[in-house]
Protein backbone atom coordinates (compact mmCIF):
# COMPACT_ATOMS: atom_id res chain seq x y z
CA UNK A 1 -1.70 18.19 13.71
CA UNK A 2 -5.12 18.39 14.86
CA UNK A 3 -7.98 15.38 14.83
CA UNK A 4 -7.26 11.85 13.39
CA UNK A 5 -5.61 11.38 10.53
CA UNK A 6 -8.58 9.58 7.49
CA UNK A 7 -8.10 6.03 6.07
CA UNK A 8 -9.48 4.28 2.64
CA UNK A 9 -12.77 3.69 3.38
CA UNK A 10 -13.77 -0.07 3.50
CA UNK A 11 -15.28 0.42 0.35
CA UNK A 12 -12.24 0.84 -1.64
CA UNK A 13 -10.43 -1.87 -0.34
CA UNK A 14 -10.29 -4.64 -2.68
CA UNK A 15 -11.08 -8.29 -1.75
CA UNK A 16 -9.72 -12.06 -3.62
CA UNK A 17 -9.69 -11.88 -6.59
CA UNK A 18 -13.65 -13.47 -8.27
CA UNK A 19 -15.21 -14.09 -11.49
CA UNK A 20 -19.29 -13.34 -12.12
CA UNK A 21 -21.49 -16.19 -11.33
CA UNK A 22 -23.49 -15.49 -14.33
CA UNK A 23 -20.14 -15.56 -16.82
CA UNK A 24 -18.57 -19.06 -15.17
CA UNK A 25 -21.31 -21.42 -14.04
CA UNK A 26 -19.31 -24.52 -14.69
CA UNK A 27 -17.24 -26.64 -12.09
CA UNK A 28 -15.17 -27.62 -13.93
CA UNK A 29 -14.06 -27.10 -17.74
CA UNK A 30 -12.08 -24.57 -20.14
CA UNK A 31 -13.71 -21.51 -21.31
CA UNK A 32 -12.09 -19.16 -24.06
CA UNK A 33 -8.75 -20.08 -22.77
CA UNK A 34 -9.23 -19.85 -19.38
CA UNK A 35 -9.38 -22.98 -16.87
CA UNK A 36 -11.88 -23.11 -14.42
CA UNK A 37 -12.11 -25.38 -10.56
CA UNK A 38 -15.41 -25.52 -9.04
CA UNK A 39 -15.71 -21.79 -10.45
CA UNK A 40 -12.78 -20.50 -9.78
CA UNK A 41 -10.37 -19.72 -12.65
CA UNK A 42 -6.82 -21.64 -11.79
CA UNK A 43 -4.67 -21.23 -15.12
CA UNK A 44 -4.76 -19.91 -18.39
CA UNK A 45 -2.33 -18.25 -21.12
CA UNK A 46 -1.51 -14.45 -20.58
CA UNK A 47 -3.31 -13.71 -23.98
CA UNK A 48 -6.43 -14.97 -22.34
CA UNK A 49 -6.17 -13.39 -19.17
CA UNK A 50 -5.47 -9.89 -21.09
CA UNK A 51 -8.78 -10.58 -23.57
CA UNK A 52 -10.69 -11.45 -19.92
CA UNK A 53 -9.95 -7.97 -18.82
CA UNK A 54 -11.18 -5.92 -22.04
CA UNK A 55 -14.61 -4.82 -21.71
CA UNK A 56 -17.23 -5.02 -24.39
CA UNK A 57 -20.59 -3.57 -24.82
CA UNK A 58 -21.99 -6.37 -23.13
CA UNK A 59 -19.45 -7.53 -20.45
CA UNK A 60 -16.93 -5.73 -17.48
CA UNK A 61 -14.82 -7.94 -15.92
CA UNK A 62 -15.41 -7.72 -11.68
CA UNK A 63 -12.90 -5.21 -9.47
CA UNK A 64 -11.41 -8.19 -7.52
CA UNK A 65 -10.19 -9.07 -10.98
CA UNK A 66 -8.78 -6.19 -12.49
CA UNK A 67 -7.08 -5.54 -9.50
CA UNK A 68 -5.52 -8.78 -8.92
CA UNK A 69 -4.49 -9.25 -12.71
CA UNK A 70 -2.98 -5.63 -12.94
CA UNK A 71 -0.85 -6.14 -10.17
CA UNK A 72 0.60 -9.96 -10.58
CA UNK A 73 0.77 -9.52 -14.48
CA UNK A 74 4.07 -7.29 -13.85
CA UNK A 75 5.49 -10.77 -13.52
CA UNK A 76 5.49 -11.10 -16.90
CA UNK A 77 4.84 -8.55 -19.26
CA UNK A 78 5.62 -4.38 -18.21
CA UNK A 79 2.35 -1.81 -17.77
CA UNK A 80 3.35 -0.13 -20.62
CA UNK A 81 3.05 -3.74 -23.22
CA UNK A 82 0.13 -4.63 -21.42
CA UNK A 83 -1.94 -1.39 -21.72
CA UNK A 84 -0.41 -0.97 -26.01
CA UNK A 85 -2.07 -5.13 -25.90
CA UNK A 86 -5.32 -3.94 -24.58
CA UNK A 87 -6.03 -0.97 -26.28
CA UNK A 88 -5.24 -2.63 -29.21
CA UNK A 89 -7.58 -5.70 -28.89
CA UNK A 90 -10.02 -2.76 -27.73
CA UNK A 91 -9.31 -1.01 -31.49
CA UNK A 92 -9.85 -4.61 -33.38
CA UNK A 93 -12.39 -5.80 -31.55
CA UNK A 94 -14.63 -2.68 -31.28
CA UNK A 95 -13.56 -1.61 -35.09
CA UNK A 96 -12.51 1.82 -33.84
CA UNK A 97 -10.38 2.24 -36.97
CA UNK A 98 -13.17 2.54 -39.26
CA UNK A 99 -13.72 4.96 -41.27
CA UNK A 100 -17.29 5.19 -40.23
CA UNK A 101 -17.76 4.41 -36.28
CA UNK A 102 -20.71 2.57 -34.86
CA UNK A 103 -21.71 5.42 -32.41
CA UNK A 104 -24.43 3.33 -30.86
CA UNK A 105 -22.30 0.41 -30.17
CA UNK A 106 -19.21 2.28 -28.91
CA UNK A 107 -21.75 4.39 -26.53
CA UNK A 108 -22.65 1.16 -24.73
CA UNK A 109 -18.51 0.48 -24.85
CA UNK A 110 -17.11 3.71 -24.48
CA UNK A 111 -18.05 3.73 -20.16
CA UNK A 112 -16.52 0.35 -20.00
CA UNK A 113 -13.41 1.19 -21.27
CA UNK A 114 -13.75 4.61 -19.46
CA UNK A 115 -13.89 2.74 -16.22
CA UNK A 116 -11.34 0.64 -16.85
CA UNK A 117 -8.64 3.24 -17.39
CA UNK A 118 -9.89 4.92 -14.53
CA UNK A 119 -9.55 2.20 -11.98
CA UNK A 120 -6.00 1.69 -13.73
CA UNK A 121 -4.81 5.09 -13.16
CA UNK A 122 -6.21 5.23 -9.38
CA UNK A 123 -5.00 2.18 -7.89
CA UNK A 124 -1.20 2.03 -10.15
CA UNK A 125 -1.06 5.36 -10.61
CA UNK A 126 3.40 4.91 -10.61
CA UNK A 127 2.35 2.72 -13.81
CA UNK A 128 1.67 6.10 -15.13
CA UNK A 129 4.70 8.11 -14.92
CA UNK A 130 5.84 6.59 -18.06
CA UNK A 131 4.82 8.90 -21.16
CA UNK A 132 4.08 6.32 -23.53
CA UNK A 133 1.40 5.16 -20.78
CA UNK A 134 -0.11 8.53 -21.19
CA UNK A 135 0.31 8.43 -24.76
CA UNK A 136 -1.78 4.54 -25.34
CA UNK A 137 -4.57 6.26 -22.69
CA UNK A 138 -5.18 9.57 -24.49
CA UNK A 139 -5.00 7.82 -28.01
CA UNK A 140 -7.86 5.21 -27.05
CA UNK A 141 -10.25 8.54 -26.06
CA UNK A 142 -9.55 10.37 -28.56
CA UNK A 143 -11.20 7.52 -30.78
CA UNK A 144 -14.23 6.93 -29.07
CA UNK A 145 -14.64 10.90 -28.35
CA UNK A 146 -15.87 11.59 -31.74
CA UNK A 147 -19.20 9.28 -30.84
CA UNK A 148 -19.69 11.06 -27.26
CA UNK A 149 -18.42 14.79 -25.87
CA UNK A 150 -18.61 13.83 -22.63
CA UNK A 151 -15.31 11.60 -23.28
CA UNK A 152 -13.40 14.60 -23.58
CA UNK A 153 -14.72 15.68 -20.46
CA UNK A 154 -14.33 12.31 -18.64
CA UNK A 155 -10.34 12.64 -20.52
CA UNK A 156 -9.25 15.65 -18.92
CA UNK A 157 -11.48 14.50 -15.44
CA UNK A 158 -9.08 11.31 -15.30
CA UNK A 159 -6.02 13.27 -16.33
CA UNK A 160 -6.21 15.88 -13.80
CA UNK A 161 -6.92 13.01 -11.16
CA UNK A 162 -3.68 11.62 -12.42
CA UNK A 163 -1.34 14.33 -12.49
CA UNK A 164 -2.69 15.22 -8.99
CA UNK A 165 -1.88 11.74 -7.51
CA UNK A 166 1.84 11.57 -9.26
CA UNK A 167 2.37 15.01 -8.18
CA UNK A 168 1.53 13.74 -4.18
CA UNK A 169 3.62 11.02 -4.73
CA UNK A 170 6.35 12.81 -6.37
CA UNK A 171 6.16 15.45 -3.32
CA UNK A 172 6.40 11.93 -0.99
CA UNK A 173 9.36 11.07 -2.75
CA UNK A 174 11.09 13.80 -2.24
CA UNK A 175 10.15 14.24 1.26
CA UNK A 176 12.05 10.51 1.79
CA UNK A 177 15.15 12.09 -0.10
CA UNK A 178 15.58 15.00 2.08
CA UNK A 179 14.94 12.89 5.31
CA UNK A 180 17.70 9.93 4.34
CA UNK A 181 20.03 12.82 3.40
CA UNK A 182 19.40 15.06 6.57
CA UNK A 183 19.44 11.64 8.57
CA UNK A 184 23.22 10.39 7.20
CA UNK A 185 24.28 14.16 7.91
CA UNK A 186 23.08 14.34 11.19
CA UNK A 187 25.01 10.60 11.57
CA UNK A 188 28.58 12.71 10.30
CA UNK A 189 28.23 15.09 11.90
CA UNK A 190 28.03 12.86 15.53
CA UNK A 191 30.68 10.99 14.83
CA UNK A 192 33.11 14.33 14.04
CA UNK A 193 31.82 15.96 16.97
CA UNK A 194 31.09 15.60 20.54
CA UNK A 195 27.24 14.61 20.91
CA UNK A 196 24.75 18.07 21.81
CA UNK A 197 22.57 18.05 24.84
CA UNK A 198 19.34 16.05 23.95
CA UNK A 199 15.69 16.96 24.86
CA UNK A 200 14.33 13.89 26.47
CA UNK A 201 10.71 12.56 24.79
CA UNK A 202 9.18 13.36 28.23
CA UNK A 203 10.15 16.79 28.29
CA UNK A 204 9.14 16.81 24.29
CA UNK A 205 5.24 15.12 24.79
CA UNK A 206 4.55 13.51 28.01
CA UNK A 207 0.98 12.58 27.10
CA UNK A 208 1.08 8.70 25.43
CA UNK A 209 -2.08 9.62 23.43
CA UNK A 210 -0.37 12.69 21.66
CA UNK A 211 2.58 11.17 21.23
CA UNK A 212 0.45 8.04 19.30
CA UNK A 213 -1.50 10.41 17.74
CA UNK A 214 1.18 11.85 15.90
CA UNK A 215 2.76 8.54 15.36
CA UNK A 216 -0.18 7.59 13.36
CA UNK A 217 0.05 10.74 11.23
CA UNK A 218 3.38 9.81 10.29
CA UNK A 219 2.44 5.68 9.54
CA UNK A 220 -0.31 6.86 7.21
CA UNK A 221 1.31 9.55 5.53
CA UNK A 222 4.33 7.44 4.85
CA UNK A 223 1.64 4.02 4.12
CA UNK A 224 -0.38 6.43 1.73
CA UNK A 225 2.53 6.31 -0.84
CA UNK A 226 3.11 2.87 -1.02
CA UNK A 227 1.49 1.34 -4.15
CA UNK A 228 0.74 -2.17 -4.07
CA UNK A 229 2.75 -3.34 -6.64
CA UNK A 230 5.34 -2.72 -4.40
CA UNK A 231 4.84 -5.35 -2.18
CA UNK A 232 4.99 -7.57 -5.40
CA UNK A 233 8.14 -5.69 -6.48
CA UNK A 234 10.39 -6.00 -3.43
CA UNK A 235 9.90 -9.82 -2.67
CA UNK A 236 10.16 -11.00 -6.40
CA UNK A 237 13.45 -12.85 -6.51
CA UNK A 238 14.87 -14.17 -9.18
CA UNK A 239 16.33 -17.79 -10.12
CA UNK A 240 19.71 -17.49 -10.85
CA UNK A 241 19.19 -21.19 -12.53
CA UNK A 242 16.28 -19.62 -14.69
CA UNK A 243 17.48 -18.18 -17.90
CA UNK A 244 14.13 -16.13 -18.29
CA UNK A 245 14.15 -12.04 -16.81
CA UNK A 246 11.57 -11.08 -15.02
CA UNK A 247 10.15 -7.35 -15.25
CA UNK A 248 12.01 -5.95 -12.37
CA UNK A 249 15.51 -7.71 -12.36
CA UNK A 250 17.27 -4.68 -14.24
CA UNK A 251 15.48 -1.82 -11.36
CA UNK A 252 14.04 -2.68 -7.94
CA UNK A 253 11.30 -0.14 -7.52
CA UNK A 254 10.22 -0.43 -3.75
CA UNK A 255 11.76 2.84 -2.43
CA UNK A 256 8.40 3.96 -0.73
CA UNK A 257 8.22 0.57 0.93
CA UNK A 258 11.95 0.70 1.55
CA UNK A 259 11.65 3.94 3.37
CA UNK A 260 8.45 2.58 5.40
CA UNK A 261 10.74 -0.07 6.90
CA UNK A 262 13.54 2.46 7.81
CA UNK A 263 11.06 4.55 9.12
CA UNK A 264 10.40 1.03 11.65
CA UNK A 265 13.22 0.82 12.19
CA UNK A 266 14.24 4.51 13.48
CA UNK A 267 11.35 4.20 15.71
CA UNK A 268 13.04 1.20 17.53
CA UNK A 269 15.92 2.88 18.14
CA UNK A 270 14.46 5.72 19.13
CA UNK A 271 12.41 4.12 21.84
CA UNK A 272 15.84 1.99 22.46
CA UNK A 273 17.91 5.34 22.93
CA UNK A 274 15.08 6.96 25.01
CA UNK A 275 15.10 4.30 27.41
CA UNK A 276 18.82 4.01 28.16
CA UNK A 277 19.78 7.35 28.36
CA UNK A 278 18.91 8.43 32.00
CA UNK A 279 21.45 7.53 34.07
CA UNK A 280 18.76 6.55 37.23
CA UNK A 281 17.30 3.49 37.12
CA UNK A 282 13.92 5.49 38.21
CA UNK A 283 14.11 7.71 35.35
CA UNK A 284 14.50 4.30 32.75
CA UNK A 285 11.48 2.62 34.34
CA UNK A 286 9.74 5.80 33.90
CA UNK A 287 10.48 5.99 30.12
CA UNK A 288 9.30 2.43 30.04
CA UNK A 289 6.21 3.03 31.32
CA UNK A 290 5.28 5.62 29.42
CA UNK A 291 6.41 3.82 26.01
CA UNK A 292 4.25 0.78 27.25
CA UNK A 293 0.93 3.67 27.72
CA UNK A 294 2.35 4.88 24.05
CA UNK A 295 2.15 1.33 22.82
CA UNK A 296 -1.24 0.67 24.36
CA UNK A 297 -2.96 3.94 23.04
CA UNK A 298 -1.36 3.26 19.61
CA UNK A 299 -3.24 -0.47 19.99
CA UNK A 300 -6.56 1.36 20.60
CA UNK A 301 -5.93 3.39 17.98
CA UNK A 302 -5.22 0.84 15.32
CA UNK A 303 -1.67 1.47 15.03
CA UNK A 304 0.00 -1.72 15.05
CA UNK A 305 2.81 -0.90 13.23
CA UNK A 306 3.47 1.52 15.74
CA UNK A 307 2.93 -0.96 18.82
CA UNK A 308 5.03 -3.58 16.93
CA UNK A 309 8.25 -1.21 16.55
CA UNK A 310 7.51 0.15 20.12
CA UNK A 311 7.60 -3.79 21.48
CA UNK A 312 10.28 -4.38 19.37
CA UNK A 313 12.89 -1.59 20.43
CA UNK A 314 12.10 -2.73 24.29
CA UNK A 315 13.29 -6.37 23.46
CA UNK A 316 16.05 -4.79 21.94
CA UNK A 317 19.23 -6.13 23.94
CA UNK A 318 20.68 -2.75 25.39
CA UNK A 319 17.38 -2.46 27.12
CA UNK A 320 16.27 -6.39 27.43
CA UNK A 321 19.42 -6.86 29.87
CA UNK A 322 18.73 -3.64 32.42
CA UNK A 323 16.78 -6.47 34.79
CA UNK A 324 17.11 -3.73 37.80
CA UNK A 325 15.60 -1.15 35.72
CA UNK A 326 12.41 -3.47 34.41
CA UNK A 327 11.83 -4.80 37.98
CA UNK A 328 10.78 -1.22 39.31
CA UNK A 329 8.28 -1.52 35.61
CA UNK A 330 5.07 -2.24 36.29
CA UNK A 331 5.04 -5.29 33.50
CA UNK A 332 1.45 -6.50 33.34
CA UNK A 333 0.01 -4.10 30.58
CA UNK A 334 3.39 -4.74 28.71
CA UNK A 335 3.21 -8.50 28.95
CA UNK A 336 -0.88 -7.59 27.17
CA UNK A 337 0.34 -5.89 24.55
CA UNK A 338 3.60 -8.25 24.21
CA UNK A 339 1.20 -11.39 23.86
CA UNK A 340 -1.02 -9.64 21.02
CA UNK A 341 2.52 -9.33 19.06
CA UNK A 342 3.22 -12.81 19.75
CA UNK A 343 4.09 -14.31 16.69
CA UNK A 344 3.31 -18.41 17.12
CA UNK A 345 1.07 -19.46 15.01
CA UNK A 346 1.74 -17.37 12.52
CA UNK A 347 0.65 -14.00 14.24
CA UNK A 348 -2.40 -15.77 15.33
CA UNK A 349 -3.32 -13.12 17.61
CA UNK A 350 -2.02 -9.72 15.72
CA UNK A 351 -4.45 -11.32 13.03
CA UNK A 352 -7.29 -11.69 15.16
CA UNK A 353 -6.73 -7.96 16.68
CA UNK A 354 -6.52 -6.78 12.72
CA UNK A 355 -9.14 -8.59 11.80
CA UNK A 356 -11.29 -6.67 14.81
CA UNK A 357 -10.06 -3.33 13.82
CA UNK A 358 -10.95 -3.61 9.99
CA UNK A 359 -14.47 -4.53 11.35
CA UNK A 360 -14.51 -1.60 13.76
CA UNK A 361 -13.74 0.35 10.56
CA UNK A 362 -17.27 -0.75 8.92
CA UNK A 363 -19.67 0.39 11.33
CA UNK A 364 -16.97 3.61 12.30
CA UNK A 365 -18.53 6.60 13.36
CA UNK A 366 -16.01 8.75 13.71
CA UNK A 367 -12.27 8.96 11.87
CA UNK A 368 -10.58 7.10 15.38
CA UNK A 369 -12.02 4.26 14.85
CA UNK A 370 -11.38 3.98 10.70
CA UNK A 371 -7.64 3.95 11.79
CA UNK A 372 -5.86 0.39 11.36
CA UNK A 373 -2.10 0.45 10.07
């Protein structure tokens, strides 16, 4: 592959969730249902929270909010409910069922609700993949369509989108399957018969830039189909002691997140197996080396997921214990990258060194420096 692979810009990233200043002015209080603390909303019923996130001709509720509800609501009530509750509320409240529509009023609504359906579909587009999800969307157009033709337009603008993004995912997906199935094959077929003469990396890519180049194209094409809710999906664990079900205890869907950590995990080995299978002690430090220039370069880069399963397959104990093999290693640029992994204080420093690259990635001129995985 040829150039740097492009990130999310810093734009699209979302930030804590926030309320408008102008909407919640109090410190303190209870407003429509929802409970407010020097501003900040703390608690309220899900009936409130839902009604917070329907637009009206006068109100939108902020990204950091829509974003943040969409994704912890899950919790409690499945896409599908909570879309059927909103465009509902959106039907009553907006009196789309009339047989006479206020065109002016739903003009100034119609965007609103527009926008919020689009942000829904680009940032859970998995939410999607359900037909009834497809079915509450398309039914809450069609009703404001009649008042403006550019709906129908906007309609098949956000539907296309869609269809686009769950076919690249769906492509992902299957990418995953193939690999896990050509991986376990490759594991038969080395344990029924005698091992075939490997290629060594260093006869593969000797140059440690390349070789974290094309690392990174691998991290963010394998990050790019992780959706956030599954970060929300795969550590949700459920009471055994509570008698209420949460949303995901019949199906854990985290395979995309799943196959990120495998991915990790192959990479430590991999850098594990490189190092230990010349038989010359010379040869291993030489591997070493040139995983610790690997690790740096992917550092530079922004790759710390990378540099972490790099670090972590050299403290792995096959090559931790070859102490004549790491004193001919040249250990001070390992030691560097070692201490910026270190995890005391709660990854002070990997924090710091993330917190540097996403700032690199606002005044970025160029797609290296945007990188940061």
């Amino acid at each position: 592959q040829e150039g740097m692979p492009q990130t999310l810009s810093p734009t699209s990233m979302f930030t804590p969730c926030g309320f408008s200043p102008h909407l919640h002015t109090s410190k303190e209080g209870e407003q429509g249902g929802l409970i407010f603390q020097d501003g900040n909303l703390t608690s309220a019923s899900l009936d409130a929270l839902i009604q917070h996130l329907i637009p009206t001709t006068d109100y939108y509720p902020e990204k950091a909010y829509i974003f943040t509800f969409l994704l912890s609501s899950r919790l409690f009530i499945e896409p599908h409910e909570l879309l059927s509750q909103v465009c509902h509320k959106c039907i009553e409240q907006q009196r789309l069922d009339d047989p006479v529509l206020d065109k002016a009023r739903i003009r100034k609504f119609g965007p609103k609700i527009l926008q919020l359906l689009t942000e829904w579909t680009e940032t859970f587009p998995y939410d999607f993949q359900e037909e009834r999800m497809i079915g509450h969307l398309k039914d809450m157009i069609h009703r404001i369509a009649p008042c403006d033709e550019a709906y129908w337009k906007k309609m098949n603008q956000l539907l296309q989108a869609l269809n686009q993004k769950l076919a690249t995912l769906s492509h992902g997906q299957e990418g995953i399957v193939k690999i896990s199935a050509a991986v376990s094959d490759k594991l038969v077929a080395f344990k029924t018969k005698p091992p075939s003469i490997q290629r060594e990396i260093l006869s593969v890519c000797s140059d440690p830039y390349t070789l974290a180049q094309q690392l990174t194209h691998v991290e963010l094409e394998r990050l790019s189909h992780i959706g956030p809710e599954e970060f929300v999906q795969a550590f949700v664990h459920k009471d055994p002691l509570d008698g209420t079900k949460t949303c995901f205890s019949e199906e854990k869907k985290a395979s995309n997140l799943e196959a990120y950590v495998k991915w990790f995990n192959r990479l430590c080995y991999l850098v594990a197996t490189e190092i230990c299978m010349p038989a010359k002690k010379k040869q291993r430090a030489q591997v070493i080396e040139f995983f610790i220039d690997v690790a740096r370069e992917c550092f530079n880069i922004g790759n710390f997921n990378s540099l972490m399963a790099i670090i972590s397959g050299m403290n792995m104990s096959p090559v931790s214990r070859l102490k004549k093999t790491w004193s001919k290693v040249k250990t001070a640029k390992f030691f560097i990258l070692e201490h910026q992994m270190d995890p005391t204080g709660n990854f002070y420093n990997y924090r710091t060194a993330l917190r540097g690259a996403a700032h690199r990635s606002l005044t970025a001129h160029s797609n290296r420096e945007k990188v940061g995985v």
